[in-house]
Protein backbone atom coordinates (compact mmCIF):
# COMPACT_ATOMS: atom_id res chain seq x y z
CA UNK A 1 -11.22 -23.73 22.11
CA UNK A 2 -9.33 -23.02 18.70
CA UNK A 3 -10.44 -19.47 18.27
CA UNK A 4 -8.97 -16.46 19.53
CA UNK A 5 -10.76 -14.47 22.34
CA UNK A 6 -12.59 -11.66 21.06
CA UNK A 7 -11.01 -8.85 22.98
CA UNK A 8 -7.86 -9.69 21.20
CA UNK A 9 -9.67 -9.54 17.73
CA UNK A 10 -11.36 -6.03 18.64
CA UNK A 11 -7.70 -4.72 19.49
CA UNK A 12 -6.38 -5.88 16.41
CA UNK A 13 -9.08 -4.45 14.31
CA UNK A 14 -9.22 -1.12 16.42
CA UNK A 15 -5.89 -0.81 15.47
CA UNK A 16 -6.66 -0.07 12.10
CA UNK A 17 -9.02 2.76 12.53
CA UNK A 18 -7.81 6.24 10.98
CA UNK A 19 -5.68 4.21 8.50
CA UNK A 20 -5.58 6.26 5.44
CA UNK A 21 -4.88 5.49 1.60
CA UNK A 22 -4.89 8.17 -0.95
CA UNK A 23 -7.34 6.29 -4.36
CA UNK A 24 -7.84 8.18 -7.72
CA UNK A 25 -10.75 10.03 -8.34
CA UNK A 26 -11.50 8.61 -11.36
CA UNK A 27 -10.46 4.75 -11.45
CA UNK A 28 -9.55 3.03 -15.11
CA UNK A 29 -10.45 -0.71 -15.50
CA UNK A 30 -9.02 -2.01 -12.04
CA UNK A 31 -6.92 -1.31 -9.40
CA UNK A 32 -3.93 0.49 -10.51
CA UNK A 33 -0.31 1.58 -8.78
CA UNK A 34 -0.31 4.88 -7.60
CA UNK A 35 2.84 5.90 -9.35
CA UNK A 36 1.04 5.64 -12.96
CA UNK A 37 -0.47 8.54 -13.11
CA UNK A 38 1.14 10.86 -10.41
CA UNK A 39 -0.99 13.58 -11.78
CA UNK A 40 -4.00 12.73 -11.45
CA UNK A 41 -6.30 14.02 -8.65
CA UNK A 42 -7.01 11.88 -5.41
CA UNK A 43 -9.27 10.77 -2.55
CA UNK A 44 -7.58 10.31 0.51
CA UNK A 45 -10.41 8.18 2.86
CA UNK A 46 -10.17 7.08 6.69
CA UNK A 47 -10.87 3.76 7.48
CA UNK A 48 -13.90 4.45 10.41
CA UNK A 49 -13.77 0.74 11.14
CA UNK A 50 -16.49 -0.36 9.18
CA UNK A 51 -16.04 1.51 5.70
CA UNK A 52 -13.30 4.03 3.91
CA UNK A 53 -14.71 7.78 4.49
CA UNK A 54 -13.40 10.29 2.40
CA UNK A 55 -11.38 12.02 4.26
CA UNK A 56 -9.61 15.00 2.44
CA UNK A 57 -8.82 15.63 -1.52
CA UNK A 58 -5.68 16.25 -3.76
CA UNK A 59 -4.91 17.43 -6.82
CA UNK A 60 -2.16 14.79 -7.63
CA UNK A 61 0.32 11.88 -6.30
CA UNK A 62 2.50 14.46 -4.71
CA UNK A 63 -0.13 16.24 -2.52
CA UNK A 64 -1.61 13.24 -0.99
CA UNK A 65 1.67 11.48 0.04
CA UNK A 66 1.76 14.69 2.14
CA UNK A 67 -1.45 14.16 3.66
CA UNK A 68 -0.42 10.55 3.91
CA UNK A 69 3.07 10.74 5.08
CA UNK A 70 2.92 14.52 7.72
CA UNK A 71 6.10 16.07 8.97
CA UNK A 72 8.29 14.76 6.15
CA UNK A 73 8.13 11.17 7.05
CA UNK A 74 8.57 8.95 4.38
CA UNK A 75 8.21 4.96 4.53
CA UNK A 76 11.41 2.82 5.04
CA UNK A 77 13.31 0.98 2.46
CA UNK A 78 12.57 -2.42 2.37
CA UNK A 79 14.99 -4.72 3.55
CA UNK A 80 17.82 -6.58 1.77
CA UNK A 81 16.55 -9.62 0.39
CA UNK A 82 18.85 -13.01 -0.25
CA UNK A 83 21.68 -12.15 -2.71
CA UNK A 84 20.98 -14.67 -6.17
CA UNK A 85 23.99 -17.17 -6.74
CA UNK A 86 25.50 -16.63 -10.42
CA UNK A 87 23.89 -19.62 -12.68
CA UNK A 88 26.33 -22.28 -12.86
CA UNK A 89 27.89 -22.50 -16.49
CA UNK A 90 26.55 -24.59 -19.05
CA UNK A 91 23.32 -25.42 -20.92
CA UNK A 92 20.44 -26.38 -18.53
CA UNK A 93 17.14 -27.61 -19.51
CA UNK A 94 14.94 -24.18 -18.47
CA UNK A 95 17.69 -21.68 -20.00
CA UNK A 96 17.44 -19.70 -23.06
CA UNK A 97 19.36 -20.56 -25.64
């Protein structure tokens, strides 16, 4: 049988419920980053396993990171990724002139 057992799917997916995410109030044309407009007011909804509930609201960016992120805690940096090699000299096919 190719397919995982169900009990391990269920744990996976009941892992996920209370997950929160902090979504503007009132969206432009698409999904946006949160960081352009850090003033405007927020939804923060819980994931109930089925659907996003709302959960609590916020007046900007700032105010639902806390709600987000309790107690101070703040996501870690991400981690180094492979250091670029300085282009070789000369004129290659791809480069600007």
């Amino acid at each position: 049988m190719d397919e995982e057992p169900l009990s391990e799917w269920a744990e996976r997916r009941d892992a996920r419920i209370g997950r929160l995410r902090a979504v503007l109030i009132a969206p432009r044309e698409g999904p946006q980053g949160a960081h352009l407009n850090p003033d405007a007011p927020r939804t923060v909804e819980r994931w109930n396993g089925h659907t996003w509930e709302p959960y609590a609201f916020a007046a900007d960016l700032a105010e639902a990171k806390r709600i987000l992120y309790p107690e101070g805690r703040v996501l870690p940096p991400p981690a180094p990724g492979p250091v670029r090699q300085p282009l070789a000299p000369g004129k290659g096919r791809h480069r600007k002139p």
